[in-house]
PDB file of N, CA and C in Angstrom:
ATOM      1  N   UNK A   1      77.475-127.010 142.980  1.00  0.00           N
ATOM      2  CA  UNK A   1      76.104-127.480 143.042  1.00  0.00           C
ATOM      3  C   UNK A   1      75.773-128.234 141.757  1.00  0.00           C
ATOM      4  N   UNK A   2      75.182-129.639 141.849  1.00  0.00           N
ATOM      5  CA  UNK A   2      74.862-129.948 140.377  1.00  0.00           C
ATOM      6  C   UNK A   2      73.254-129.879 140.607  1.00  0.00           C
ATOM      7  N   UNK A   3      73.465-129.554 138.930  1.00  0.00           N
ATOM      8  CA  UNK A   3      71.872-128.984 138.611  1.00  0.00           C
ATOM      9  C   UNK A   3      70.984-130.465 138.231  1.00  0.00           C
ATOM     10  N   UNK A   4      69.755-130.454 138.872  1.00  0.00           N
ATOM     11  CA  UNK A   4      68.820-131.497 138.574  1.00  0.00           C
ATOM     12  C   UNK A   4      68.504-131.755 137.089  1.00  0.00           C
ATOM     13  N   UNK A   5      67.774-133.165 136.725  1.00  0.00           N
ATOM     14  CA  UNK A   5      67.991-133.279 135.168  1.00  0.00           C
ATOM     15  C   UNK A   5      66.563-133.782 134.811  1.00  0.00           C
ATOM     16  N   UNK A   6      65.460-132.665 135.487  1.00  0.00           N
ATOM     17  CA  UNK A   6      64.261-132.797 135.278  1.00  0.00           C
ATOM     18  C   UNK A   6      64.495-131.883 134.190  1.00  0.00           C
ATOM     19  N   UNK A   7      63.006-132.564 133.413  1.00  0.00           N
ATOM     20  CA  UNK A   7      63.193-131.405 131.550  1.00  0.00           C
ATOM     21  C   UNK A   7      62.065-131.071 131.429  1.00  0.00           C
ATOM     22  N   UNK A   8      61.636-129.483 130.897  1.00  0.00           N
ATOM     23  CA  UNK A   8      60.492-129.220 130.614  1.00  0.00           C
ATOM     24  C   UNK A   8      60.200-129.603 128.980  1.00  0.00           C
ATOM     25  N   UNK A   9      58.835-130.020 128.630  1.00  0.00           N
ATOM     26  CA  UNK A   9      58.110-130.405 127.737  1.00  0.00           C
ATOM     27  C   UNK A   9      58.006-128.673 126.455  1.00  0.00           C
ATOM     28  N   UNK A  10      59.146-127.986 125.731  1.00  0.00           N
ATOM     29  CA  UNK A  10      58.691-126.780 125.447  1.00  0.00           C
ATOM     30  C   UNK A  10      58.416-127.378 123.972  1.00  0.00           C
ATOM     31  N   UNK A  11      56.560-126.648 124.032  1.00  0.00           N
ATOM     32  CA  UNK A  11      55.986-126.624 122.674  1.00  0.00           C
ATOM     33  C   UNK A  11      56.140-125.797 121.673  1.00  0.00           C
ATOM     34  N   UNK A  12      55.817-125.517 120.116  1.00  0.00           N
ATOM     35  CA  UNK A  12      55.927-124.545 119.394  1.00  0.00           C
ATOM     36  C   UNK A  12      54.539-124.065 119.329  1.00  0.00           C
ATOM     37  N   UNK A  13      54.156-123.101 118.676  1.00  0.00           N
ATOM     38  CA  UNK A  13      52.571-122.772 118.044  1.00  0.00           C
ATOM     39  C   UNK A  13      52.870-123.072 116.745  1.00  0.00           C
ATOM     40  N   UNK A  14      53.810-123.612 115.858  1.00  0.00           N
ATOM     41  CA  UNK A  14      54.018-124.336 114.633  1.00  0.00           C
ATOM     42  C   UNK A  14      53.310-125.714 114.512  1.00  0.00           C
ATOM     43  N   UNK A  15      52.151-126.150 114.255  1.00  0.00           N
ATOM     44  CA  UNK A  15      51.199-127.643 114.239  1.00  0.00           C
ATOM     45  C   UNK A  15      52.498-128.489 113.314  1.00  0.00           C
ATOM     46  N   UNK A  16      52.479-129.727 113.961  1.00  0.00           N
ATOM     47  CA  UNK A  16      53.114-130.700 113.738  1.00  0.00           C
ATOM     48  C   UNK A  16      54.508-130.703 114.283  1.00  0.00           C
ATOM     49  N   UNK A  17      55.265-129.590 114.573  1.00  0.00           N
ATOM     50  CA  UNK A  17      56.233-129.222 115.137  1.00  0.00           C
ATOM     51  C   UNK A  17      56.575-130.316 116.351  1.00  0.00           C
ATOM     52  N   UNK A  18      57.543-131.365 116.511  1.00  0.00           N
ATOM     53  CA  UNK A  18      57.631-132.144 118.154  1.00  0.00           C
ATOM     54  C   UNK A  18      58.293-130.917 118.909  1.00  0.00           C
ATOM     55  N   UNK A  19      57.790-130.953 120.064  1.00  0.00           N
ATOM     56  CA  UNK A  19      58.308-130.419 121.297  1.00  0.00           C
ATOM     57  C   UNK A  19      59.879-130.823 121.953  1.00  0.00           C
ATOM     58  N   UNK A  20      60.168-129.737 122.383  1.00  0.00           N
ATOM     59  CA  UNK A  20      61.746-129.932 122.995  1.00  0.00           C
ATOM     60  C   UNK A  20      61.857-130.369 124.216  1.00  0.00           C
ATOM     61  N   UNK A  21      62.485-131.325 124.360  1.00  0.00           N
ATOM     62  CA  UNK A  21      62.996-131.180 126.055  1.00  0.00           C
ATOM     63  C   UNK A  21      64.219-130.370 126.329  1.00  0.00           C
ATOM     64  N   UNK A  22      64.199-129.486 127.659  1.00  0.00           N
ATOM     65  CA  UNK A  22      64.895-128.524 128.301  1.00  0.00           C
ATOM     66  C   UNK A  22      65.102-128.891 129.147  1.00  0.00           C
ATOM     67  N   UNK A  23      66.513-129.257 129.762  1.00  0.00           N
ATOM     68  CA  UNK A  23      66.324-128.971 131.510  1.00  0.00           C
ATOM     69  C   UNK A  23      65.885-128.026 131.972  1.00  0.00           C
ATOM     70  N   UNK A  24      65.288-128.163 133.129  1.00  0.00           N
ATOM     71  CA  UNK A  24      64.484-127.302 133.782  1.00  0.00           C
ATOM     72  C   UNK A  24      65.210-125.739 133.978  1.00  0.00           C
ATOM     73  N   UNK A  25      66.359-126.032 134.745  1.00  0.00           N
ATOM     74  CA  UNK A  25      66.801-125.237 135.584  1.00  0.00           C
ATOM     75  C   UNK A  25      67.378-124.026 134.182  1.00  0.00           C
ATOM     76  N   UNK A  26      67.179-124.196 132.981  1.00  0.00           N
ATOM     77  CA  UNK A  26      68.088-123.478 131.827  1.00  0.00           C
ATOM     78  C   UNK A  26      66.619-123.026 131.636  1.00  0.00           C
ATOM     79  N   UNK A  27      66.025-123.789 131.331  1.00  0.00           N
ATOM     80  CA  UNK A  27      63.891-123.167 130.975  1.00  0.00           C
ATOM     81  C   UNK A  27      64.065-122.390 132.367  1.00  0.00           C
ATOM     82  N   UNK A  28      63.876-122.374 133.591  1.00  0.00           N
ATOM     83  CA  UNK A  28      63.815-121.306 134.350  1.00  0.00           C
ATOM     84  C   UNK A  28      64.725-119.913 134.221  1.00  0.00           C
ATOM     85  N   UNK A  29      65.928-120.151 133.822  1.00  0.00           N
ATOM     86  CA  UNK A  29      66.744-118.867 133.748  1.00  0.00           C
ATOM     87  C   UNK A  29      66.729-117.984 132.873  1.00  0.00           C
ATOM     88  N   UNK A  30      66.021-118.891 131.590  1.00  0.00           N
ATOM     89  CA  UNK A  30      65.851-118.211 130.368  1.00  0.00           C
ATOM     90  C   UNK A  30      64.682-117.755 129.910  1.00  0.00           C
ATOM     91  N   UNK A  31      63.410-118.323 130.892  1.00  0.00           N
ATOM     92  CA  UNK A  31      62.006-117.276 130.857  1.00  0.00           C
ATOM     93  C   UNK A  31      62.545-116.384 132.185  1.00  0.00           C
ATOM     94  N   UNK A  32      62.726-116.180 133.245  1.00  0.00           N
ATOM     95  CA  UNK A  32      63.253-115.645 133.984  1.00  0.00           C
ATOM     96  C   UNK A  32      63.484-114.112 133.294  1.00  0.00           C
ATOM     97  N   UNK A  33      64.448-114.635 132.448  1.00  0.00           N
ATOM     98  CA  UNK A  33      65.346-113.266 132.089  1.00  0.00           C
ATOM     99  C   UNK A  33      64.347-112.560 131.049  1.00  0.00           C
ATOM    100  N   UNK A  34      63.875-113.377 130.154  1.00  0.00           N
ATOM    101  CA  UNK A  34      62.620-113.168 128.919  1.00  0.00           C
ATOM    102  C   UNK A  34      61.807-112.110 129.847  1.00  0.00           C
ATOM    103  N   UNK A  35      61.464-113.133 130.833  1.00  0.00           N
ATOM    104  CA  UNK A  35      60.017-111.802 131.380  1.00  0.00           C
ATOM    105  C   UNK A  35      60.622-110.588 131.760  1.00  0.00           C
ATOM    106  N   UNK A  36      61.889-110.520 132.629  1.00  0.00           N
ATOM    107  CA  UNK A  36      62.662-109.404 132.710  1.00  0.00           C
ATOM    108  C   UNK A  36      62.816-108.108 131.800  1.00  0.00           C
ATOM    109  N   UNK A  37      63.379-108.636 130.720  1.00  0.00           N
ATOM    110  CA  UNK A  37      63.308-107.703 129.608  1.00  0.00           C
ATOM    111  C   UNK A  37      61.902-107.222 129.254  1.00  0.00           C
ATOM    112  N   UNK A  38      61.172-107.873 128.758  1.00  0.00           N
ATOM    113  CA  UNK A  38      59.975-107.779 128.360  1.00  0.00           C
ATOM    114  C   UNK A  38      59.136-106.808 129.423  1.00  0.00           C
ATOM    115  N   UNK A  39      58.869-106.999 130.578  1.00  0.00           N
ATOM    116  CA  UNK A  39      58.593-106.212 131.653  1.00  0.00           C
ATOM    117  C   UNK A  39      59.248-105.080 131.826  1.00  0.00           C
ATOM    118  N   UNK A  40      60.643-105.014 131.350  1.00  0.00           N
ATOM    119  CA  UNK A  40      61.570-103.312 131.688  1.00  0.00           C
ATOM    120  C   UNK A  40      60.986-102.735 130.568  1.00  0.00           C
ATOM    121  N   UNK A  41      61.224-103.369 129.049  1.00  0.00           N
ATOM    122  CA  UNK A  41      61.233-102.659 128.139  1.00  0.00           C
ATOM    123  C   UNK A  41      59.514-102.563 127.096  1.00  0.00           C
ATOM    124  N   UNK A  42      58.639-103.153 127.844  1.00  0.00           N
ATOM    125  CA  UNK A  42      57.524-103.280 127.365  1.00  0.00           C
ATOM    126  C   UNK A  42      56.920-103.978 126.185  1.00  0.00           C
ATOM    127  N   UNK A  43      58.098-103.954 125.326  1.00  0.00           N
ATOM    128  CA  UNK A  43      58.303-104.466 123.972  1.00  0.00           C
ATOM    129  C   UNK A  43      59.497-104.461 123.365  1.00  0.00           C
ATOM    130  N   UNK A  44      59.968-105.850 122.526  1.00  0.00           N
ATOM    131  CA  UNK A  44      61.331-105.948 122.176  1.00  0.00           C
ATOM    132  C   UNK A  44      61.020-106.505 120.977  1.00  0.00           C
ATOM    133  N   UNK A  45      62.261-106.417 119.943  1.00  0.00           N
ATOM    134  CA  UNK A  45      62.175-107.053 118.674  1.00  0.00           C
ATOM    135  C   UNK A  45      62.907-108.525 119.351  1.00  0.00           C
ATOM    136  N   UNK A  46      62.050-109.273 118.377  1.00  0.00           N
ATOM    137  CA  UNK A  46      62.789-110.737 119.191  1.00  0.00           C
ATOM    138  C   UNK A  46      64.186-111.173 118.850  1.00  0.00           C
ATOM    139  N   UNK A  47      64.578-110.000 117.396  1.00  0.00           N
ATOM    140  CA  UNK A  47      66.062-110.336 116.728  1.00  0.00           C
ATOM    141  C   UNK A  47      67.173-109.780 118.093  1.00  0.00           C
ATOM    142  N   UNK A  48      66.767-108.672 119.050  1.00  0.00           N
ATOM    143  CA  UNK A  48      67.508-108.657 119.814  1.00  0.00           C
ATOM    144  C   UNK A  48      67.244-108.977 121.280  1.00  0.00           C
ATOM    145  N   UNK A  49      66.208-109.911 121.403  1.00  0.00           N
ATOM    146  CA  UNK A  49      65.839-110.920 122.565  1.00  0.00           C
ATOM    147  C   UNK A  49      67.161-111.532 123.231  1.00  0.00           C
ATOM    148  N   UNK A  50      68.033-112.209 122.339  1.00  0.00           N
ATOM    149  CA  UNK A  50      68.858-113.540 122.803  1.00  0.00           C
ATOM    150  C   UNK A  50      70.070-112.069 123.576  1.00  0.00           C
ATOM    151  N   UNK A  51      70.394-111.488 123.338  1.00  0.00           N
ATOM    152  CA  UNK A  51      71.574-110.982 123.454  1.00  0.00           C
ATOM    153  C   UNK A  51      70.926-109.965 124.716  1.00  0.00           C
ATOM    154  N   UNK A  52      69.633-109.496 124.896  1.00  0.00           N
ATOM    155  CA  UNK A  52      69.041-108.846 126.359  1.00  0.00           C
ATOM    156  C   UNK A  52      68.990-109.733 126.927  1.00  0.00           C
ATOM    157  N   UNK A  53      68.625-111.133 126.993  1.00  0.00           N
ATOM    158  CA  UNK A  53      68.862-112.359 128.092  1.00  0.00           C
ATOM    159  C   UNK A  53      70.067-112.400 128.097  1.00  0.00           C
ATOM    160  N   UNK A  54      71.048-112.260 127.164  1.00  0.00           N
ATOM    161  CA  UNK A  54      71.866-113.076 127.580  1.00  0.00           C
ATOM    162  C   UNK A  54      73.030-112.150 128.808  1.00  0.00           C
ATOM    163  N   UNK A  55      72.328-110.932 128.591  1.00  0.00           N
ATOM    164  CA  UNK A  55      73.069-109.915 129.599  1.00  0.00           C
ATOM    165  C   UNK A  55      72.821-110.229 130.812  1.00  0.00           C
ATOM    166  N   UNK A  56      70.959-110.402 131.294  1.00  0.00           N
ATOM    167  CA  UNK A  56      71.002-110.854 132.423  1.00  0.00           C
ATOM    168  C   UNK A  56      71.314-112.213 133.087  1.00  0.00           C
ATOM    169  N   UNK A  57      71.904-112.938 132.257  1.00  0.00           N
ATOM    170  CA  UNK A  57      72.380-114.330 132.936  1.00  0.00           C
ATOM    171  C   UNK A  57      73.758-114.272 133.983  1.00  0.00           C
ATOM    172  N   UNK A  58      73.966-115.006 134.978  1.00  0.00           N
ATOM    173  CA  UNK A  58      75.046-115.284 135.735  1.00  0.00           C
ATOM    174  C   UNK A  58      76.136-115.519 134.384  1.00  0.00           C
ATOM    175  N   UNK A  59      77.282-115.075 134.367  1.00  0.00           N
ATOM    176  CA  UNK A  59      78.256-116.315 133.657  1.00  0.00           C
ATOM    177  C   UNK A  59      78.218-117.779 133.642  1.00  0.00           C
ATOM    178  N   UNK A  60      78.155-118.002 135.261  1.00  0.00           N
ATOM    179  CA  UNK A  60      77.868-119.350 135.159  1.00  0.00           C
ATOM    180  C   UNK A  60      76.882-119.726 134.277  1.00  0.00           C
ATOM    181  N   UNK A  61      75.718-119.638 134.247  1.00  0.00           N
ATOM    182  CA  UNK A  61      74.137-119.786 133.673  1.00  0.00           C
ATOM    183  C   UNK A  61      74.853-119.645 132.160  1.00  0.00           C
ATOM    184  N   UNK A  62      75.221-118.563 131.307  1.00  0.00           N
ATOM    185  CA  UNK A  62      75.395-118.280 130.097  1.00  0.00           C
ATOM    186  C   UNK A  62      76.576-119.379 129.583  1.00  0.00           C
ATOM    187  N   UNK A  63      77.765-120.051 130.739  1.00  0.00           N
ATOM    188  CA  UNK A  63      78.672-120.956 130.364  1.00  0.00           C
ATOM    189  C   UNK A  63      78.195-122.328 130.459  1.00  0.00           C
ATOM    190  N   UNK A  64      77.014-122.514 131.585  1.00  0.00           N
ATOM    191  CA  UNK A  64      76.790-124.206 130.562  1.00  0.00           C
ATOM    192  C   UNK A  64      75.308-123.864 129.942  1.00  0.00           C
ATOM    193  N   UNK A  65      74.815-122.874 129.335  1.00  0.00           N
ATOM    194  CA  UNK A  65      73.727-123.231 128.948  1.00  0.00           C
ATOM    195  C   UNK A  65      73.920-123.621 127.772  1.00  0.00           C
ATOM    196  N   UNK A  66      75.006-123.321 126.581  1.00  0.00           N
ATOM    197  CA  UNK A  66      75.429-123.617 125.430  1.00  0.00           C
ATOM    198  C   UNK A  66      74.830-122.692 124.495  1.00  0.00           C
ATOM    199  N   UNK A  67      73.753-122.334 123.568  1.00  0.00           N
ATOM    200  CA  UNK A  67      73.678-121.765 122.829  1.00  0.00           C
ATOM    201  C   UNK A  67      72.191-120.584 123.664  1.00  0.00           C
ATOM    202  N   UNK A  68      73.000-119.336 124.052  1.00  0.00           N
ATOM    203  CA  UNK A  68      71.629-118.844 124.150  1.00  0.00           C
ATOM    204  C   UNK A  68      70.803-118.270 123.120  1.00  0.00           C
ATOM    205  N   UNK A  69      70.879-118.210 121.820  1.00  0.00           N
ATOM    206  CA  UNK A  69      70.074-117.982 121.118  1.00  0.00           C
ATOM    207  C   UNK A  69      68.837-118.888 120.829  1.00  0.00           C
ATOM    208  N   UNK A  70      69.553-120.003 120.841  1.00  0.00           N
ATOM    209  CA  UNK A  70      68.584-121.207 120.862  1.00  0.00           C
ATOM    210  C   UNK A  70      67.671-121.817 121.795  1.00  0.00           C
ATOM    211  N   UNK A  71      68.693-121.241 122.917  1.00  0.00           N
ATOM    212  CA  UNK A  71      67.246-121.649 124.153  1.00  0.00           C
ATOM    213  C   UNK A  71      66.197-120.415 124.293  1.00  0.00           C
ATOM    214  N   UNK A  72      66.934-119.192 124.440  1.00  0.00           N
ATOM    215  CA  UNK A  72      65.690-118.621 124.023  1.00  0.00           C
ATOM    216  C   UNK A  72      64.480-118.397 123.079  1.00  0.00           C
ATOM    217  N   UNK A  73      65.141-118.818 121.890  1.00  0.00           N
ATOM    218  CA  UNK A  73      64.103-119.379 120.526  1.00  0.00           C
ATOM    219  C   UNK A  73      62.837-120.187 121.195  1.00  0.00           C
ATOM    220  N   UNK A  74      63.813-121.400 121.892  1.00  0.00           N
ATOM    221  CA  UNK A  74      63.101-122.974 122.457  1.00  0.00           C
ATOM    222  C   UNK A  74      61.708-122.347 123.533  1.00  0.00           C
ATOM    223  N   UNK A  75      62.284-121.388 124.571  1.00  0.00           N
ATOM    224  CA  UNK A  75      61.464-120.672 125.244  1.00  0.00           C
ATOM    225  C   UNK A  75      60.627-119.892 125.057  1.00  0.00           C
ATOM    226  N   UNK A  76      60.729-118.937 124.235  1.00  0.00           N
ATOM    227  CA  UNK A  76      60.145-118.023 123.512  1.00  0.00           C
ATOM    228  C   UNK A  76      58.727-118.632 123.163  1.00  0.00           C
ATOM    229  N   UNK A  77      58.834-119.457 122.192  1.00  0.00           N
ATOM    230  CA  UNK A  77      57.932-120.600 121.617  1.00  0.00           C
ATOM    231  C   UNK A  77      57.106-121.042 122.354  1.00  0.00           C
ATOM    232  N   UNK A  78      57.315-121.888 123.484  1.00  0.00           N
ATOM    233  CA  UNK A  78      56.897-121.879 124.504  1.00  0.00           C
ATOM    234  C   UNK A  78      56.062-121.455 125.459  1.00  0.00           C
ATOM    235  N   UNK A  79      56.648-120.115 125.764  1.00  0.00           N
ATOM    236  CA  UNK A  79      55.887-118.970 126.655  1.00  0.00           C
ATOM    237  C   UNK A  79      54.969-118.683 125.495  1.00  0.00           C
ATOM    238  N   UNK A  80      54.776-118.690 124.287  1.00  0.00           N
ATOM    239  CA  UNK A  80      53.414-118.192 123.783  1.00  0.00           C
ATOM    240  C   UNK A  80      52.714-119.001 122.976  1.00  0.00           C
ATOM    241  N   UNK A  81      52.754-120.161 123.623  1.00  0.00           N
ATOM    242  CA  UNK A  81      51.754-121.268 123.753  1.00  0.00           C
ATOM    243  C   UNK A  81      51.074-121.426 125.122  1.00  0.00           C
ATOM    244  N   UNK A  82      52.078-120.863 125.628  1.00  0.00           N
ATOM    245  CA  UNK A  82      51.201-121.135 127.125  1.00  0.00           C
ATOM    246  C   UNK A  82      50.368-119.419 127.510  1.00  0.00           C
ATOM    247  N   UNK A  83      50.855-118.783 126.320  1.00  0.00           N
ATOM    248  CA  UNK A  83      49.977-117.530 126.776  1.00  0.00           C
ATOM    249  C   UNK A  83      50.539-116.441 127.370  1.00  0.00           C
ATOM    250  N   UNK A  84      51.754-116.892 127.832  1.00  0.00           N
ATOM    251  CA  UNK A  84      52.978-115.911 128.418  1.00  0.00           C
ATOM    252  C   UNK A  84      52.925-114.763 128.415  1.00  0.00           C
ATOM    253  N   UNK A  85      53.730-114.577 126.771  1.00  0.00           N
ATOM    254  CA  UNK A  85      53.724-113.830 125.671  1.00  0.00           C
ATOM    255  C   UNK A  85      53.337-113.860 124.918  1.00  0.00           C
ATOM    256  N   UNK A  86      53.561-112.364 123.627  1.00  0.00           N
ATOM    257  CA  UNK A  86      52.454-112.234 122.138  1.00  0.00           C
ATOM    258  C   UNK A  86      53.373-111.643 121.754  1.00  0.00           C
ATOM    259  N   UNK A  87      53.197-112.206 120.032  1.00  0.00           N
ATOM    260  CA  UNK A  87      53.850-111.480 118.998  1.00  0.00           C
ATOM    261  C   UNK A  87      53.093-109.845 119.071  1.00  0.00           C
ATOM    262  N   UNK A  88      53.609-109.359 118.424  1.00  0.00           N
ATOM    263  CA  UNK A  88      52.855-107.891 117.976  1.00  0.00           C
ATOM    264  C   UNK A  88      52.154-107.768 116.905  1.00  0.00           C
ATOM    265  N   UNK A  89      50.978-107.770 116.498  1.00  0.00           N
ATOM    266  CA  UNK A  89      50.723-107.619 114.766  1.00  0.00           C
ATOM    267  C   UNK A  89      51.427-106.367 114.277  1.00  0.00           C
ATOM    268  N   UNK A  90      51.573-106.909 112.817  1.00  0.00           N
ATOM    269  CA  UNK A  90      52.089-105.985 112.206  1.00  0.00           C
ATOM    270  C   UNK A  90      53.675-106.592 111.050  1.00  0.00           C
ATOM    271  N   UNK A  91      53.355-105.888 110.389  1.00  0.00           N
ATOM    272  CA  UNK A  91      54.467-106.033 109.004  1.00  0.00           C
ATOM    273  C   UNK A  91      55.829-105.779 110.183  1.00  0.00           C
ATOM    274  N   UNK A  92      57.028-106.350 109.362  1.00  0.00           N
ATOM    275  CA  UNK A  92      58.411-106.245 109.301  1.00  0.00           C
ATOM    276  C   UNK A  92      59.022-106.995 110.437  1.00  0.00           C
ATOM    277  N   UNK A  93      59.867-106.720 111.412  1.00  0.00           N
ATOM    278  CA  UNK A  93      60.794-107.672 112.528  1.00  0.00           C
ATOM    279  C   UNK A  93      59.288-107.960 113.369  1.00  0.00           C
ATOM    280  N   UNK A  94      59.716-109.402 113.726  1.00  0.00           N
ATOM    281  CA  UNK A  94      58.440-109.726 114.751  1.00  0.00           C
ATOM    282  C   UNK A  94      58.684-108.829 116.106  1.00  0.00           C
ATOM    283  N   UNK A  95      58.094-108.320 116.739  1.00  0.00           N
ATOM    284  CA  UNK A  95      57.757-108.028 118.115  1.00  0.00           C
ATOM    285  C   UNK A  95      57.397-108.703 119.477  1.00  0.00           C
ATOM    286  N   UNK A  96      57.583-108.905 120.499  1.00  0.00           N
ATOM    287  CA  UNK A  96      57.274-109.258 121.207  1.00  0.00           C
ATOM    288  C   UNK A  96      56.545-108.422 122.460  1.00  0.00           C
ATOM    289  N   UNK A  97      55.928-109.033 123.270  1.00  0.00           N
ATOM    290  CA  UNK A  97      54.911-108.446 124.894  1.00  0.00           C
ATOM    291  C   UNK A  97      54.419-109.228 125.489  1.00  0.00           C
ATOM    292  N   UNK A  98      54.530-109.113 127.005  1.00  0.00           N
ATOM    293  CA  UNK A  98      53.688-110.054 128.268  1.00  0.00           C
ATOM    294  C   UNK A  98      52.690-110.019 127.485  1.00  0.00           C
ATOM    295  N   UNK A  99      51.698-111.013 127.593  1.00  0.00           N
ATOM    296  CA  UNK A  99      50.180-110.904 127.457  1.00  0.00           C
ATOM    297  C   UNK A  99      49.426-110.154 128.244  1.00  0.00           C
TER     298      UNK A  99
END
């Protein structure tokens, strides 16, 4: 199957920061899996975000996405600009949660 080469627009909450383009179909697998975790585990440190997505990915999905640390970074960012997700307040490793 080849994958379509529509790209999502992912923003930062960093001002001045340019926005990334993503193909779509890698932005779907990788909030996909984000909300997954986030929803099982209620709250995650985001240092071990990339490596809980990267469990739930197909092989396929994890072999061409190329770096999943980075797309989930790219996503991450993203989803909490759009409100997705929230950091946690509070001192030391950032946190993450659905909104």
């Amino acid at each position: 199957m080849i994958r379509g080469d529509e790209k999502i627009l992912c923003r930062t909450p960093a001002p001045g920061k340019a926005p990334t383009r993503v193909p779509k179909w890698k932005y779907d697998a990788v909030r996909a899996a984000i909300l997954k975790v986030l929803k099982r585990e209620g709250e995650v440190y985001f240092s071990d975000l990339a490596e809980k997505v990267g469990d739930l990915l197909s092989a396929r999905d994890r072999a061409e996405l190329g770096s999943v640390a980075w797309h989930v970074t790219t996503v991450k960012l993203h989803m909490e600009t759009e409100g997705e997700i929230r950091r946690l307040p509070g001192q030391g490793r950032q946190r993450l949660a659905v909104k």
